[in-house]
N, C-alpha and C. Protein backbone atom coordinates (compact mmCIF):
# COMPACT_ATOMS: atom_id res chain seq x y z
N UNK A 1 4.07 -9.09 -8.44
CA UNK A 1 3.20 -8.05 -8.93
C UNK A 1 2.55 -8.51 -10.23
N UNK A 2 1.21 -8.32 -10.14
CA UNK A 2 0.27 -8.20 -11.57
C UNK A 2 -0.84 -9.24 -11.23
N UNK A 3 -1.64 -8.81 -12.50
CA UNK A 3 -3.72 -9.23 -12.75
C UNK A 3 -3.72 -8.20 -10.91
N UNK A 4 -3.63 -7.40 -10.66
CA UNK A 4 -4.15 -6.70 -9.95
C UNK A 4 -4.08 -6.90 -8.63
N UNK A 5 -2.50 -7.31 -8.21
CA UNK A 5 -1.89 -7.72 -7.17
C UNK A 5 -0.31 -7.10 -6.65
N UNK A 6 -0.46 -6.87 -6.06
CA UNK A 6 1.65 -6.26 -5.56
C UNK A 6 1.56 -6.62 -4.13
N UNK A 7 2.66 -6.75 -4.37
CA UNK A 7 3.39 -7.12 -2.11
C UNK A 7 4.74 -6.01 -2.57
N UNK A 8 4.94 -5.68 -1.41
CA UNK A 8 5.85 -5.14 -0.69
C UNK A 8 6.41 -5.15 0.67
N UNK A 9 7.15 -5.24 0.96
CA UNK A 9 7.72 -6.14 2.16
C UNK A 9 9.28 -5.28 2.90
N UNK A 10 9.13 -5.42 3.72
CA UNK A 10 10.17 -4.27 4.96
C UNK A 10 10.58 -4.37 6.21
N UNK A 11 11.37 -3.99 6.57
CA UNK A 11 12.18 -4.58 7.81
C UNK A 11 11.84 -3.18 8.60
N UNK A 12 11.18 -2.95 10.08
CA UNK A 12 10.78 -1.59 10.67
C UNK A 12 12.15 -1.68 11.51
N UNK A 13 13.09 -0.03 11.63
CA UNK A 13 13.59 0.16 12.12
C UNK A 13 13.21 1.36 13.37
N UNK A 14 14.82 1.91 14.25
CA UNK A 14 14.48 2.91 14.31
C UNK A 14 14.52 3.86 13.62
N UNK A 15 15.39 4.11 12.58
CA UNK A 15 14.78 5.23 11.53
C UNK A 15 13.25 5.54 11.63
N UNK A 16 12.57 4.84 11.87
CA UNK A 16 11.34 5.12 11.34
C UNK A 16 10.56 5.33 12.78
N UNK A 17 11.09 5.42 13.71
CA UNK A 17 10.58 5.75 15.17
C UNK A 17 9.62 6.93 15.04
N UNK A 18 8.58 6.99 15.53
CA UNK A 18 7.86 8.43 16.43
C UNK A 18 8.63 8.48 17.08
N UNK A 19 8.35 10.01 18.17
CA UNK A 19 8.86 9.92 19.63
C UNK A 19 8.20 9.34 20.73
N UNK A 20 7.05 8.34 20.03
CA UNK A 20 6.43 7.23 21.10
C UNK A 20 7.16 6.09 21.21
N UNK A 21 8.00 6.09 20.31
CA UNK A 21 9.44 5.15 20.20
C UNK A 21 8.60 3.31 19.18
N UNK A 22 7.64 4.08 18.50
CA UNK A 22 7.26 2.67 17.46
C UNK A 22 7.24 3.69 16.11
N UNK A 23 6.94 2.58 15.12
CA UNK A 23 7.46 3.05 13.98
C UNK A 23 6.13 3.82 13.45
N UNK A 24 6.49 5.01 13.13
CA UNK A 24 5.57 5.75 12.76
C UNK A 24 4.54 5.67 11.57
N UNK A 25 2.99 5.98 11.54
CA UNK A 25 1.68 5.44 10.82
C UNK A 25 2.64 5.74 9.45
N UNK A 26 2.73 6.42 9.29
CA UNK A 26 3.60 7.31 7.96
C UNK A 26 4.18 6.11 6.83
N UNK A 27 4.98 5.08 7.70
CA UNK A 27 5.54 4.16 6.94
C UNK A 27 4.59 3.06 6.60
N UNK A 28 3.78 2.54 7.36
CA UNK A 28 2.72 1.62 6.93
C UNK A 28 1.64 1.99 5.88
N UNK A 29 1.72 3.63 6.02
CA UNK A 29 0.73 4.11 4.80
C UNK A 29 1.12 4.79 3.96
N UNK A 30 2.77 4.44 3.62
CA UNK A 30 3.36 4.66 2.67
C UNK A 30 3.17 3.01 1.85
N UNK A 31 3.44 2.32 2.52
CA UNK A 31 3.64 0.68 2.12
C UNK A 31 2.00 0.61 1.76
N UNK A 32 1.05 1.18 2.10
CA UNK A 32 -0.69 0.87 1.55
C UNK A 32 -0.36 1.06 0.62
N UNK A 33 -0.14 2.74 -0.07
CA UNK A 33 -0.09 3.18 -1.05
C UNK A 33 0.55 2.75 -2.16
N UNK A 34 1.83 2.41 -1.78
CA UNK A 34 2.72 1.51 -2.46
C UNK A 34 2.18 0.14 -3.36
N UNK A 35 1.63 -0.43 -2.43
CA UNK A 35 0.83 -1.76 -2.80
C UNK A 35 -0.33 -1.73 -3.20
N UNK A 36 -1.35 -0.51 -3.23
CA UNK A 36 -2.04 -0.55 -3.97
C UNK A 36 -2.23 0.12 -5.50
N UNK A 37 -1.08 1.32 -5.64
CA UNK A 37 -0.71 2.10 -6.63
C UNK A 37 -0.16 1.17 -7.63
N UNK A 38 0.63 -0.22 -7.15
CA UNK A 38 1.48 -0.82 -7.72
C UNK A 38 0.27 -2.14 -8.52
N UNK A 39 -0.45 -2.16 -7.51
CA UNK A 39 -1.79 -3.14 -7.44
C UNK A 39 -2.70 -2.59 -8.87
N UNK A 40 -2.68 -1.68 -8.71
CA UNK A 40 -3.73 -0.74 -9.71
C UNK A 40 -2.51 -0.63 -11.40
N UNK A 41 -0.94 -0.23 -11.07
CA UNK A 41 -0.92 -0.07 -12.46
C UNK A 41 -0.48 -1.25 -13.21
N UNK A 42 -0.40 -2.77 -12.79
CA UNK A 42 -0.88 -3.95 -13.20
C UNK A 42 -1.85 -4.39 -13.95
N UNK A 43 -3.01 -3.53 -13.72
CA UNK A 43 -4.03 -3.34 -14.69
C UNK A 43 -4.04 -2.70 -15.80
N UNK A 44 -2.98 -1.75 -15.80
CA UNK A 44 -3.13 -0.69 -17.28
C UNK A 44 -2.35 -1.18 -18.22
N UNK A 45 -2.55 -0.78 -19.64
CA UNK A 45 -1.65 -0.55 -20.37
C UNK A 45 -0.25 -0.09 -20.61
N UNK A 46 0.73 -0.49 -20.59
CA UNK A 46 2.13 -0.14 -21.10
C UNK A 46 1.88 1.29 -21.52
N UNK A 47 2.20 2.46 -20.89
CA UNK A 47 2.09 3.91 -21.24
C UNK A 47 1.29 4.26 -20.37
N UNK A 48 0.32 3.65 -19.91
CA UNK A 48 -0.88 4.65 -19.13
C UNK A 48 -0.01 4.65 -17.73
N UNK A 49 -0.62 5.97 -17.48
CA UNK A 49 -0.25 6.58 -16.01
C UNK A 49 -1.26 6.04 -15.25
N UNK A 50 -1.13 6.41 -13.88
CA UNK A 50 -1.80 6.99 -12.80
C UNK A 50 -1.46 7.93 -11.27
N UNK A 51 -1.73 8.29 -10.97
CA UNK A 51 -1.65 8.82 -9.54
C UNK A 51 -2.54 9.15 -8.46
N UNK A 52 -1.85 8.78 -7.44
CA UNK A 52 -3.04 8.61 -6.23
C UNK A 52 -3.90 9.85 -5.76
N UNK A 53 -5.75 9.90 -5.62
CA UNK A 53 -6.26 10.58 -5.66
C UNK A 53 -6.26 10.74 -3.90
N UNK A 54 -6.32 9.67 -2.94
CA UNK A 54 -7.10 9.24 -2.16
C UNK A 54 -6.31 8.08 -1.18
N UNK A 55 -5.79 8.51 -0.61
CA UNK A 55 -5.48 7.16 0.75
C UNK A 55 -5.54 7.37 2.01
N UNK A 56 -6.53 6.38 2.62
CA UNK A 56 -6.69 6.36 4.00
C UNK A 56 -6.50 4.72 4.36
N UNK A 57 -5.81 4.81 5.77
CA UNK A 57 -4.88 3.93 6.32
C UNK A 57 -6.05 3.88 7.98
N UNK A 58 -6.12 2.36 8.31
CA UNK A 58 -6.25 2.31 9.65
C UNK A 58 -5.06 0.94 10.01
N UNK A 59 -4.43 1.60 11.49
CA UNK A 59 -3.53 1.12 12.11
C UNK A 59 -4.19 0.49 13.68
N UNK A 60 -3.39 -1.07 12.96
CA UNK A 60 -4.42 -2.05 13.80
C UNK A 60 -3.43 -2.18 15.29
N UNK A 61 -1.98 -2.45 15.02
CA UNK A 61 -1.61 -2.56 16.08
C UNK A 61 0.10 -1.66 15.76
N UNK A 62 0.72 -1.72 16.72
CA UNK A 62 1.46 -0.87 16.38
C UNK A 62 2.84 -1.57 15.99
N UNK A 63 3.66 -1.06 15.60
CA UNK A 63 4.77 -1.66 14.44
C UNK A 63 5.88 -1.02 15.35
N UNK A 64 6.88 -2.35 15.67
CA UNK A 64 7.91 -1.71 16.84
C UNK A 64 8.83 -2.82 15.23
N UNK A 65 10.16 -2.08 16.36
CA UNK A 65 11.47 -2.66 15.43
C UNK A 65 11.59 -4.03 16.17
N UNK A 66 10.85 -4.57 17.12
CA UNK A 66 11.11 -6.41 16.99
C UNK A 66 9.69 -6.54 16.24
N UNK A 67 9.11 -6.34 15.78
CA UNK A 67 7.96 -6.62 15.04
C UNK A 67 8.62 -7.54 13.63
N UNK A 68 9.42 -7.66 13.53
CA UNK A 68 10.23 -8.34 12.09
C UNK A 68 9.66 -8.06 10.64
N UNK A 69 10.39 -8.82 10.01
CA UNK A 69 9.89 -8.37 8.51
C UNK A 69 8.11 -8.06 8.31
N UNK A 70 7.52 -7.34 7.87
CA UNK A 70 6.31 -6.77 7.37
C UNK A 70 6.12 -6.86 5.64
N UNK A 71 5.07 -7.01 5.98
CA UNK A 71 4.30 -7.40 4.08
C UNK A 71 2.94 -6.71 3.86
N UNK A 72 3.12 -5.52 3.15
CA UNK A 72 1.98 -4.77 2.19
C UNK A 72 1.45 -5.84 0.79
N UNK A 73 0.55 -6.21 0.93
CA UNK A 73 -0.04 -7.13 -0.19
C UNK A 73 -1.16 -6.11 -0.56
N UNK A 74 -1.34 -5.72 -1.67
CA UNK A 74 -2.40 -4.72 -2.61
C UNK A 74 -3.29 -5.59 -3.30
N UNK A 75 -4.47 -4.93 -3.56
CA UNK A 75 -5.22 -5.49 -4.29
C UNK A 75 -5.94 -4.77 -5.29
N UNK A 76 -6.53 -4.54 -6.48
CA UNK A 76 -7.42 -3.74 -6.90
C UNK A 76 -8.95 -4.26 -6.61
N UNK A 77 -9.82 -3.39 -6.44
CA UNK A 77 -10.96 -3.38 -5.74
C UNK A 77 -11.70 -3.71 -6.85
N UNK A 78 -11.98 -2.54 -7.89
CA UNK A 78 -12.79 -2.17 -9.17
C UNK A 78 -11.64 -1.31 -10.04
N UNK A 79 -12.40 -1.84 -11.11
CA UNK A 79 -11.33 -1.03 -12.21
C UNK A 79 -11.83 -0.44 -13.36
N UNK A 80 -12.58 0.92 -12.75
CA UNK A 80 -13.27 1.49 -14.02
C UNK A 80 -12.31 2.43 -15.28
N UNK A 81 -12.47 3.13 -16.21
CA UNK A 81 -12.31 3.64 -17.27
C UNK A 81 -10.97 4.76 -16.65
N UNK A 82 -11.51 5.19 -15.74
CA UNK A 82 -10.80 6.70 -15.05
C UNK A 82 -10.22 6.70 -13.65
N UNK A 83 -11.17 5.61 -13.18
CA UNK A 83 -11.06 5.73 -11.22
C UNK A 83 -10.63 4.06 -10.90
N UNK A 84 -9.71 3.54 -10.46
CA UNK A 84 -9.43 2.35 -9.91
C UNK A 84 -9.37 2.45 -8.32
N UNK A 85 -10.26 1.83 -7.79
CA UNK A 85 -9.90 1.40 -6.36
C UNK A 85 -9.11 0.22 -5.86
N UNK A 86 -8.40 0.16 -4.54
CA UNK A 86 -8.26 -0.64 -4.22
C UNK A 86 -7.76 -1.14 -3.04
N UNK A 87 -7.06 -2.03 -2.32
CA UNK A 87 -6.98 -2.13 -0.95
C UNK A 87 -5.73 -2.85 -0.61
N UNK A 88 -5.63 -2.48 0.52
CA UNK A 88 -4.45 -3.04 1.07
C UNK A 88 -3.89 -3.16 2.65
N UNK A 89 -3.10 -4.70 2.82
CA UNK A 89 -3.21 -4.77 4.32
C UNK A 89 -1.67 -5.14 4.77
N UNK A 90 -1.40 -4.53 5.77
CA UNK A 90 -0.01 -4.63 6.31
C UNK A 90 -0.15 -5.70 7.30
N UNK A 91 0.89 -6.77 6.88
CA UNK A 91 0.53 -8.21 8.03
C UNK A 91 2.10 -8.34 9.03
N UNK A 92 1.97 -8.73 9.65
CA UNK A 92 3.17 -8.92 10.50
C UNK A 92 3.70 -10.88 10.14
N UNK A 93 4.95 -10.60 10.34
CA UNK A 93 5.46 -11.91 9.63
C UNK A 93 4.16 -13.62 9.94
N UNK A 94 3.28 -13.44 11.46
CA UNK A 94 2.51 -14.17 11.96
C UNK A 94 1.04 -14.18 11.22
N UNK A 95 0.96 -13.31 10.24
CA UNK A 95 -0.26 -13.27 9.61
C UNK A 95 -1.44 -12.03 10.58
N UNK A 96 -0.64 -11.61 11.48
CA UNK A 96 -1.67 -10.60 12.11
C UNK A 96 -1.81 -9.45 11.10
N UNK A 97 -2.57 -8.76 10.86
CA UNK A 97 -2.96 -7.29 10.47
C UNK A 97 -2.77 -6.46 11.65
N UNK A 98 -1.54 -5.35 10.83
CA UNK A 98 -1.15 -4.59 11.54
C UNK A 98 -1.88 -2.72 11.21
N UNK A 99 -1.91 -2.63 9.64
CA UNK A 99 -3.03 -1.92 9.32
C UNK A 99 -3.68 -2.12 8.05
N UNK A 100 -4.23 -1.91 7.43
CA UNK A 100 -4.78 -1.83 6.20
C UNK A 100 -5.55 -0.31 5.57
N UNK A 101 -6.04 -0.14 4.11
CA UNK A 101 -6.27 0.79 3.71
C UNK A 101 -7.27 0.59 2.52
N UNK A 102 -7.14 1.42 2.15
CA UNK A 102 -8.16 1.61 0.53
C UNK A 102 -7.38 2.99 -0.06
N UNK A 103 -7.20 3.04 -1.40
CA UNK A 103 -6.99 4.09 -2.30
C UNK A 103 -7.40 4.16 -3.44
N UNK A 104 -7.96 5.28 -3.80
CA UNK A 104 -8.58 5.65 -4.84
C UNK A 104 -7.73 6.34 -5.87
N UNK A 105 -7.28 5.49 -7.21
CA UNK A 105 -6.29 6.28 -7.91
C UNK A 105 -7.08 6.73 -9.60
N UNK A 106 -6.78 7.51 -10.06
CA UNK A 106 -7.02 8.36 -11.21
C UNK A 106 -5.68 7.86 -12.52
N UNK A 107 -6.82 7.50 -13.62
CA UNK A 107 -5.82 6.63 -14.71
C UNK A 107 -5.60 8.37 -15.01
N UNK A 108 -4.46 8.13 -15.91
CA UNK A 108 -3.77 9.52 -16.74
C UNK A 108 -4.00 9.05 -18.07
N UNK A 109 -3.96 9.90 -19.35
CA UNK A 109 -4.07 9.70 -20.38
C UNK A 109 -2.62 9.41 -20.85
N UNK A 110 -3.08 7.87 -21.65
CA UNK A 110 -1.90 7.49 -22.04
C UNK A 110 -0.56 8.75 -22.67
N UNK A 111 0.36 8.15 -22.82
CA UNK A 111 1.38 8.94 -23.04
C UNK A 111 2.32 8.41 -24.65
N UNK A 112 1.83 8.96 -25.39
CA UNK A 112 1.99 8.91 -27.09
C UNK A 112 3.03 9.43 -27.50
C-alpha cells in the first residue's frame, strides 16, 4: 500500500456462497472498495479522513471456491481537494479479471 496503490488479496470460500452456489458479487465489491478506499487514503495526510461516496462494481466472471487465491489491486484515478476517484480490479491467481470497479470517495476535514 501507498503513492496511490493497495492490493488486497483472499481465499473465496463457501461462506461466501449465493444460493447459485458461487461466491457472492458482495465480496468482490467489498474487496473494490477496500482497495480503492485504501488506494485513496495513501494519498492524504496523517489525520485526514475519508469515506466512500460511490461504488460500482462490474463482475466479469464468476468467483467459485476452486477459483484460488484472488487479488483486489486499487488505484487512485484523480486526486482533487475534496473528491478522490479511483479504480479497481479483482484478478484471479492467472491474471484474468474477474471484476473491477471505480469509487468515488469524499476527503473529511482533518482531525485536530
Amino acid at each position: 500500500m501507498g503513492d496511490g496503490f493497495a492490493v488486497f488479496e483472499g481465499d473465496p470460500g463457501a461462506q461466501l456462497f449465493n444460493p447459485m452456489g458461487t461466491v457472492h458479487g458482495g465480496w468482490a465489491l467489498t474487496l473494490i472498495d477496500s482497495a480503492t478506499g485504501c488506494a485513496a487514503n495513501s494519498v492524504l495526510p496523517a489525520g485526514t479522513g475519508y469515506t466512500t461516496v460511490e461504488t460500482k462494481g462490474n463482475f466479469s466472471r464468476p468467483i467459485k471456491a476452486d477459483t484460488g487465491r484472488v487479488r483486489a489491486e486499487g488505484r487512485v484515478i484523480n486526486q482533487g481537494r475534496q473528491i478522490i476517484t479511483a479504480k479497481a480490479r479483482v484478478l484471479a491467481a492467472d491474471g484474468r479479471v474477474l471484476a473491477h470497479g471505480t469509487s468515488t470517495l469524499l476527503v473529511l476535514a482533518s482531525a485536530k
